[in-house]
C-alpha atoms as a PDB file:
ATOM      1  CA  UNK A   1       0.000   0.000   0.000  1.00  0.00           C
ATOM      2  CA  UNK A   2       1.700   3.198  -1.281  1.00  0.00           C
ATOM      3  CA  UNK A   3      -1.023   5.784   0.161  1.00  0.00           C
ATOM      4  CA  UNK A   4      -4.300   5.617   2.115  1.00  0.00           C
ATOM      5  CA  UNK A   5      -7.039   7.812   2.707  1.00  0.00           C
ATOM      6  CA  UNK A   6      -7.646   8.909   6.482  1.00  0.00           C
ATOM      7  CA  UNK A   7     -11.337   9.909   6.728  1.00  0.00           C
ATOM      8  CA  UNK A   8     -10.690  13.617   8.351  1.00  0.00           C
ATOM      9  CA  UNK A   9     -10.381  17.105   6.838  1.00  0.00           C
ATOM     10  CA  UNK A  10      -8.180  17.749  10.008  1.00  0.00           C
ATOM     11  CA  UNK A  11      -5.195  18.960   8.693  1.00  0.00           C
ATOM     12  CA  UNK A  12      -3.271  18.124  12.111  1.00  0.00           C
ATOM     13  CA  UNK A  13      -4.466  15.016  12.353  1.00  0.00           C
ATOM     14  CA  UNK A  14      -3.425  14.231   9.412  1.00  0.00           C
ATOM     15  CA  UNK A  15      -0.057  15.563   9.644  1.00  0.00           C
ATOM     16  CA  UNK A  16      -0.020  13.495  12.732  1.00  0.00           C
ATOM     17  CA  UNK A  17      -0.516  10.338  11.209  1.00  0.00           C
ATOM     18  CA  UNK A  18       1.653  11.278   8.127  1.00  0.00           C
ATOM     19  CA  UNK A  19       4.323  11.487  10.293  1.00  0.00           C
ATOM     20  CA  UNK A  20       4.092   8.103  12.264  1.00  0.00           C
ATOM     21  CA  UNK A  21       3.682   6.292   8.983  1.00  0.00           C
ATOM     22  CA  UNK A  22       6.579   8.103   7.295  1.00  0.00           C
ATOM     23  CA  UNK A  23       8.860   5.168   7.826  1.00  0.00           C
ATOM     24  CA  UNK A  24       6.795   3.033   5.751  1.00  0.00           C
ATOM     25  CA  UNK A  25       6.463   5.605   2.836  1.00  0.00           C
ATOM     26  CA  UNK A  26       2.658   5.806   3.077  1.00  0.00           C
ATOM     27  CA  UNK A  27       1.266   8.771   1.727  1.00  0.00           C
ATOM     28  CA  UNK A  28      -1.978  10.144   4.134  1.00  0.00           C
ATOM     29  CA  UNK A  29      -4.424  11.613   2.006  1.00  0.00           C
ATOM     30  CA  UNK A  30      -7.318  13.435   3.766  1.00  0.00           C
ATOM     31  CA  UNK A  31     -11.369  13.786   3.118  1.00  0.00           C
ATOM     32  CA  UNK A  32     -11.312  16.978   1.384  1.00  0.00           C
ATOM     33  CA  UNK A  33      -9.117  15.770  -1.736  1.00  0.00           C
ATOM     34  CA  UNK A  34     -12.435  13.390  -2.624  1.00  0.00           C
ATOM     35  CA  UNK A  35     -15.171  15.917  -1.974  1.00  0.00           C
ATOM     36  CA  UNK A  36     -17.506  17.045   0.654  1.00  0.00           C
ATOM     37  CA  UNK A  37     -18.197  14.565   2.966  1.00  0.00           C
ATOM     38  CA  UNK A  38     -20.902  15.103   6.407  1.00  0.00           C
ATOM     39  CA  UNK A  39     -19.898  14.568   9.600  1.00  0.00           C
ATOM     40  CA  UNK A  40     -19.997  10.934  10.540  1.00  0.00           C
ATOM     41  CA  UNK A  41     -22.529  10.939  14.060  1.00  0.00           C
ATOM     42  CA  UNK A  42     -19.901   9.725  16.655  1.00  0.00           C
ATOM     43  CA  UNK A  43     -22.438   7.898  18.935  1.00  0.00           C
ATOM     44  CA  UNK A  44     -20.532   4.622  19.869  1.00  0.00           C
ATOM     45  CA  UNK A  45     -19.664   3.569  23.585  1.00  0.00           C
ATOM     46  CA  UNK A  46     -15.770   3.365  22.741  1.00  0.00           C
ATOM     47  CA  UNK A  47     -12.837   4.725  20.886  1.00  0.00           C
ATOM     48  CA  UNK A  48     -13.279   1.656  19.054  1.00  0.00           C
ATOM     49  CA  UNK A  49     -17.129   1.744  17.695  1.00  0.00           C
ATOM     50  CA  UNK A  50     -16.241   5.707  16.602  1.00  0.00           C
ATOM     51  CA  UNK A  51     -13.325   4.612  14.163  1.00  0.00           C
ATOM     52  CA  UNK A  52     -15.193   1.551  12.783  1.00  0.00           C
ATOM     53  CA  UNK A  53     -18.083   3.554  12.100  1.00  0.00           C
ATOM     54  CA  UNK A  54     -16.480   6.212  10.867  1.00  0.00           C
ATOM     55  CA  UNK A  55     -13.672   3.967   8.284  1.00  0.00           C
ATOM     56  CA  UNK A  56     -16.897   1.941   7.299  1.00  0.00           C
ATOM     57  CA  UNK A  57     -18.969   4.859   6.265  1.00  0.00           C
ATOM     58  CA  UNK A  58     -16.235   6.948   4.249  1.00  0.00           C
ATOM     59  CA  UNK A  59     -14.386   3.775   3.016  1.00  0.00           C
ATOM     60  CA  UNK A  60     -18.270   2.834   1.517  1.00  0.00           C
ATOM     61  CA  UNK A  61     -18.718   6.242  -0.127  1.00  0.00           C
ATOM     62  CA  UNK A  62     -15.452   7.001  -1.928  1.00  0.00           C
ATOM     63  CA  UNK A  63     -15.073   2.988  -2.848  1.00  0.00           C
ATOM     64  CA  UNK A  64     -11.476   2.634  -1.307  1.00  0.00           C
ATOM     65  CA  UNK A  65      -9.986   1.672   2.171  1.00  0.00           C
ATOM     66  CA  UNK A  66     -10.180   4.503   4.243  1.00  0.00           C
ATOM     67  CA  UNK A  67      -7.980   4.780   8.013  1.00  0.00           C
ATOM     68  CA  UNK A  68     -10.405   6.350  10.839  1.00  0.00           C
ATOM     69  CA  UNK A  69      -9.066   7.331  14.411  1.00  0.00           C
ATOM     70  CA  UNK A  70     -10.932   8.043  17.728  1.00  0.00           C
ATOM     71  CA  UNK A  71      -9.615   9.336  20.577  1.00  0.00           C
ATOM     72  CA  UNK A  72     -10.317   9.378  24.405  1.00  0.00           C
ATOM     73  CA  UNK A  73      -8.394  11.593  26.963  1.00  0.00           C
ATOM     74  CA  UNK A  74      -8.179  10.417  30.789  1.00  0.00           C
ATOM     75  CA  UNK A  75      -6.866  12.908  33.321  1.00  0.00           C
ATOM     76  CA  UNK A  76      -5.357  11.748  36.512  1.00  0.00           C
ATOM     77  CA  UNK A  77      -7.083  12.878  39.657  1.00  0.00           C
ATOM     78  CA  UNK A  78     -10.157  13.178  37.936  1.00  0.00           C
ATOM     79  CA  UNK A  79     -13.774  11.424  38.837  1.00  0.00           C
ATOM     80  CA  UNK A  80     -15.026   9.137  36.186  1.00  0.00           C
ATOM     81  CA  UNK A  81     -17.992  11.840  35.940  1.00  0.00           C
ATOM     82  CA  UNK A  82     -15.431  14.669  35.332  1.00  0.00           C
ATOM     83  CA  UNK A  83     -13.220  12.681  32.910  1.00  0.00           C
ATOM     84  CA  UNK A  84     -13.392  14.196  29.260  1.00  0.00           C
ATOM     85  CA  UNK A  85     -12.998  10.309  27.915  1.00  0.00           C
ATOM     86  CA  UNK A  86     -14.444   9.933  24.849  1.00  0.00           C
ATOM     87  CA  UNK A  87     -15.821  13.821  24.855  1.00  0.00           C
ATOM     88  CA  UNK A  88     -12.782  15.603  24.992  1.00  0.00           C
ATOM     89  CA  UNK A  89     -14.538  18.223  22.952  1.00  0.00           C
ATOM     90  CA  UNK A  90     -17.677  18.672  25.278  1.00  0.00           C
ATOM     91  CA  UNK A  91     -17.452  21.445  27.965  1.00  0.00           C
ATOM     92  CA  UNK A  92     -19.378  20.898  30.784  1.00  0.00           C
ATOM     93  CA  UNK A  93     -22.927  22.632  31.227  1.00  0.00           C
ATOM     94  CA  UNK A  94     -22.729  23.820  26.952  1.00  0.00           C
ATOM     95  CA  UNK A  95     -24.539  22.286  23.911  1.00  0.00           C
ATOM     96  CA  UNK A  96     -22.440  24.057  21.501  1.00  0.00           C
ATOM     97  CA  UNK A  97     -19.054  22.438  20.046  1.00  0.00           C
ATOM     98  CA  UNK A  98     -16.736  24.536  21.677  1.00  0.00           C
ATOM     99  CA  UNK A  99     -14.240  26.845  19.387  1.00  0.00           C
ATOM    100  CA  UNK A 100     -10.177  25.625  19.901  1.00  0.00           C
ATOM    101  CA  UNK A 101     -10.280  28.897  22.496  1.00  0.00           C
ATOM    102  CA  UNK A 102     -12.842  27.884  24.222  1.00  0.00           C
ATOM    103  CA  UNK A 103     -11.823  24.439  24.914  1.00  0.00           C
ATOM    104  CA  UNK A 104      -8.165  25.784  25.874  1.00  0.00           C
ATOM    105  CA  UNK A 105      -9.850  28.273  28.371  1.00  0.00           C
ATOM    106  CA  UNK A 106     -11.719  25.596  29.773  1.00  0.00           C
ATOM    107  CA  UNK A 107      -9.199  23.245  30.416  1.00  0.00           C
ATOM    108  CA  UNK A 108      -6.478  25.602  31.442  1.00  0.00           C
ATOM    109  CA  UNK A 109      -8.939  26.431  34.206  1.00  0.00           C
ATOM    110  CA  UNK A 110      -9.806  22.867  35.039  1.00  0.00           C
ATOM    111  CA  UNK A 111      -6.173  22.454  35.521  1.00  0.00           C
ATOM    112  CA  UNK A 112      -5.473  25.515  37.708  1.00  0.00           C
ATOM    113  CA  UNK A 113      -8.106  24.322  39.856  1.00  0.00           C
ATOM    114  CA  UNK A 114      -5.961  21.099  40.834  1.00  0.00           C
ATOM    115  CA  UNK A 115      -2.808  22.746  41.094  1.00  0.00           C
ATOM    116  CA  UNK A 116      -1.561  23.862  37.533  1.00  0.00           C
ATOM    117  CA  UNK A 117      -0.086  20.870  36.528  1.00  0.00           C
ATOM    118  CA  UNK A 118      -1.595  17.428  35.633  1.00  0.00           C
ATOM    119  CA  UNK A 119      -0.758  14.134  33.989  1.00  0.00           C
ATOM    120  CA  UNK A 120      -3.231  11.858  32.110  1.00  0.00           C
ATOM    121  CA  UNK A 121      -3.183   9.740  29.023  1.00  0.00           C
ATOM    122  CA  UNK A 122      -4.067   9.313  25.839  1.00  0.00           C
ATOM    123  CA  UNK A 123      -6.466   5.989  23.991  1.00  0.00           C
ATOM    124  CA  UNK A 124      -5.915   5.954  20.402  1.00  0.00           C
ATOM    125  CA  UNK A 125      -8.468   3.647  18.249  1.00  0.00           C
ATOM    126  CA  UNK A 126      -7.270   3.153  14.234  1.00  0.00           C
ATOM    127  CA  UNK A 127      -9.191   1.324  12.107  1.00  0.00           C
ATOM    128  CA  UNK A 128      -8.915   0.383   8.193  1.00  0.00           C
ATOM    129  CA  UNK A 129     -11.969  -0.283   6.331  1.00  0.00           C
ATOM    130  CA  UNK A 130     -12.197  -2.169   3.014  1.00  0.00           C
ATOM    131  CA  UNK A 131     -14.326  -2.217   0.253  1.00  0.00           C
ATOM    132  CA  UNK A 132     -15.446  -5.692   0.749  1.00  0.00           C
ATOM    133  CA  UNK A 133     -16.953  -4.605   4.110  1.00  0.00           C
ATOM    134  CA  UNK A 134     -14.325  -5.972   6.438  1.00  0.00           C
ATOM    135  CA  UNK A 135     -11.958  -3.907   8.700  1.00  0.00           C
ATOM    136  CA  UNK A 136      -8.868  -4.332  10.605  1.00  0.00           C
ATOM    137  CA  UNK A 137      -8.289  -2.293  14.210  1.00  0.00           C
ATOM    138  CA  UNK A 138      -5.831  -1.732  16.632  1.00  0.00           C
ATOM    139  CA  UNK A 139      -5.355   0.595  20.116  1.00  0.00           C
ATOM    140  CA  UNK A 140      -2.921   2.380  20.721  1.00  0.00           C
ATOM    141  CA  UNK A 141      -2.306   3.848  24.248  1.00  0.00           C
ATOM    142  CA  UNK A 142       0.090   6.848  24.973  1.00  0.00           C
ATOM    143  CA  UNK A 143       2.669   7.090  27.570  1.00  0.00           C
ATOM    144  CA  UNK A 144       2.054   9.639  30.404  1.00  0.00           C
ATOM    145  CA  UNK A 145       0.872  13.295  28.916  1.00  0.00           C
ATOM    146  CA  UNK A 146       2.283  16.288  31.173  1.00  0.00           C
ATOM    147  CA  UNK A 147      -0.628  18.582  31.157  1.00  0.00           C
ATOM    148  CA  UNK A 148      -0.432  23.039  32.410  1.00  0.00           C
ATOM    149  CA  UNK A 149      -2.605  25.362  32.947  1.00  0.00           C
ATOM    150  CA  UNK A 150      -0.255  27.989  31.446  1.00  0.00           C
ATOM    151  CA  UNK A 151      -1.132  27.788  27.503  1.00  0.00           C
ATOM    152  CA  UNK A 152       1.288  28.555  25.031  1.00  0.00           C
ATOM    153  CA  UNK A 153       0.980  31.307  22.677  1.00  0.00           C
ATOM    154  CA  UNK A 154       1.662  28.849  19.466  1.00  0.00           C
ATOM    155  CA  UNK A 155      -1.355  27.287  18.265  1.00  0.00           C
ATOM    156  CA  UNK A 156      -2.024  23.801  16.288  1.00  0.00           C
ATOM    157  CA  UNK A 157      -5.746  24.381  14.396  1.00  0.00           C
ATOM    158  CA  UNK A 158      -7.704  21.354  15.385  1.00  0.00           C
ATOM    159  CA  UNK A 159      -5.476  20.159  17.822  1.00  0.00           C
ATOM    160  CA  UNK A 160      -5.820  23.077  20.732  1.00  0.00           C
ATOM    161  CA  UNK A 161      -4.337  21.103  23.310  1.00  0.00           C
ATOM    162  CA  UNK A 162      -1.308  20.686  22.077  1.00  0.00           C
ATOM    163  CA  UNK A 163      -0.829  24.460  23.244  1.00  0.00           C
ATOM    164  CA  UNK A 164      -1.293  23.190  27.693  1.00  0.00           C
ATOM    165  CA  UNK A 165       0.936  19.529  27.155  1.00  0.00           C
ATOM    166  CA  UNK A 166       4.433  19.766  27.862  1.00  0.00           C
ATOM    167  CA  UNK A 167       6.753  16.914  26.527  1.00  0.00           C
ATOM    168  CA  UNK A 168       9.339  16.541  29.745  1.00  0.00           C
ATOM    169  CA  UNK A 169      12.549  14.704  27.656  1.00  0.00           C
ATOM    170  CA  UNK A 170      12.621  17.768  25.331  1.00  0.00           C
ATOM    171  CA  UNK A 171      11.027  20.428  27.757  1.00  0.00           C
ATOM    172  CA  UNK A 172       8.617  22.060  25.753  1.00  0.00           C
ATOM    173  CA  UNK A 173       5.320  22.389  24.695  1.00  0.00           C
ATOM    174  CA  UNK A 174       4.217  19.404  21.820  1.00  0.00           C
ATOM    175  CA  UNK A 175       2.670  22.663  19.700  1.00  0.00           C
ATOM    176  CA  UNK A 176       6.091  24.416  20.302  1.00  0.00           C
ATOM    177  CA  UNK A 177       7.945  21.015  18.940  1.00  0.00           C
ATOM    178  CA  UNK A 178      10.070  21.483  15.560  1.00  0.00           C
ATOM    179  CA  UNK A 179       8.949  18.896  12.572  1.00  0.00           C
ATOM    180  CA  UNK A 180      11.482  16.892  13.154  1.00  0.00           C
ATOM    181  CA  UNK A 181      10.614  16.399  16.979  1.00  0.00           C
ATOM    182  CA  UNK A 182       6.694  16.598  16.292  1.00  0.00           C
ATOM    183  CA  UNK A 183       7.513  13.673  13.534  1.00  0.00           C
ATOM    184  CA  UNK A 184       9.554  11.472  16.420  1.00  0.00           C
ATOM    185  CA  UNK A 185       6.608  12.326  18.893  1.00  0.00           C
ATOM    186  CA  UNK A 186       4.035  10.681  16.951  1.00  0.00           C
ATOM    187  CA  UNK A 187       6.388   8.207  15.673  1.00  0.00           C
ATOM    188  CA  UNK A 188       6.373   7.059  19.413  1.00  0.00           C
ATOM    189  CA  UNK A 189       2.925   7.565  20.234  1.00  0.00           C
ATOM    190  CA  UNK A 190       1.261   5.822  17.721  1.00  0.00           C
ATOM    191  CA  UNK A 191       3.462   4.833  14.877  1.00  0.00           C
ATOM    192  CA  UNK A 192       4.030   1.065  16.196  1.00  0.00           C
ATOM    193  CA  UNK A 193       0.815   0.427  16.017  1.00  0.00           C
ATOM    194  CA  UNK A 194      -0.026   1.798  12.935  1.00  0.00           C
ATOM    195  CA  UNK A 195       2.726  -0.278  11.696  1.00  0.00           C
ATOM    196  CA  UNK A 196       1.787  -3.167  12.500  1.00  0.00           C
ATOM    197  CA  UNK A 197      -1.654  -2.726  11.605  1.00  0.00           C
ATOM    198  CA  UNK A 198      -0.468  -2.030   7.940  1.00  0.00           C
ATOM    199  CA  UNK A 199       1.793  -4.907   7.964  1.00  0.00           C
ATOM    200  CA  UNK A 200      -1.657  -7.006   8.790  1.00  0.00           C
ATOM    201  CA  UNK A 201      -2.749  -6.067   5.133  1.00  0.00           C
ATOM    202  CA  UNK A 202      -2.337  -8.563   2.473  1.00  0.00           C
END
């Protein structure tokens, strides 16, 4: 496989997974370059259900596999009530989807409230979806995030909280990374299994 489609228009996300497939020379290709697509209704109980749903229903429209990703955060300290989990793009108490600012201003303050610093983790659900209606999936789950209520003045679009996690080997914040450090990141987060999920493929 020489290129796949990852069903997102997110450009970060896609330069995300670009990156952690780069040492298999896979190009990522997102939504937009194969039309306007709506919103796939995230409704499932897990991670998992999300990307299914979401690599079934794009791969079914444009005719080709198509990678999906889902994501839940988990903060340590937090209740399971409190927990963003699968709804990391919820605030509390609102019905609307909250702008990148929004959702930085809310979780800067959740964070001051416990002290200005916090660590938590990452779930990472990728699936591929085929054309013959079957699908391949694998978890990933990230190694201890280093979360602050201070937010950085650089700014990822799509990804806001890049701008309040701090990677502690290279003491900085991920949106403040170089591309070469940003590509290693996600190498290491969730590049093995992406890997091997591609090397599952016939």
């Amino acid at each position: 496989m020489k290129e796949i489609i990852f069903g997102t228009a997110n450009p970060g996300k896609i330069a995300h997974v670009q990156a952690a497939l780069s040492p298999l020379n896979i190009k990522v290709l997102g939504l937009s370059e194969f039309g306007d697509f709506p919103d796939v209704e995230e409704d499932g109980k897990t991670p998992q259900e999300n990307s299914k749903k979401k690599a079934m229903v794009y791969c079914k429209a444009i005719g080709r596999p198509v990678l999906s990703m889902d994501n839940a955060l988990y903060i340590d300290g937090l209740d399971d009530e409190s927990q963003p989990g699968m709804h990391v793009r919820r605030i509390p108490g609102s019905k609307e989807r909250p702008t990148d600012e929004q959702m930085l201003e809310y979780y800067s303050a959740l964070i001051e409230k416990h002290g200005g610093k916090m660590t938590g983790h990452w779930e990472f659900s990728m699936c591929i979806a085929f054309p013959d209606g079957t699908a391949k999936e694998v978890t990933a789950i990230s190694k201890t995030r280093y979360f602050t209520s201070k937010v950085s003045p650089e700014r990822m679009p799509g990804y806001p909280l890049e701008s309040i996690q701090i990677d502690k080997e290279l003491d900085k914040y991920i949106v403040e990374m170089t591309k070469e450090e940003s590509d290693l990141f996600w190498q290491e987060s969730v590049g093995d299994e992406l890997r091997t999920l591609f090397s599952s493929i016939d």
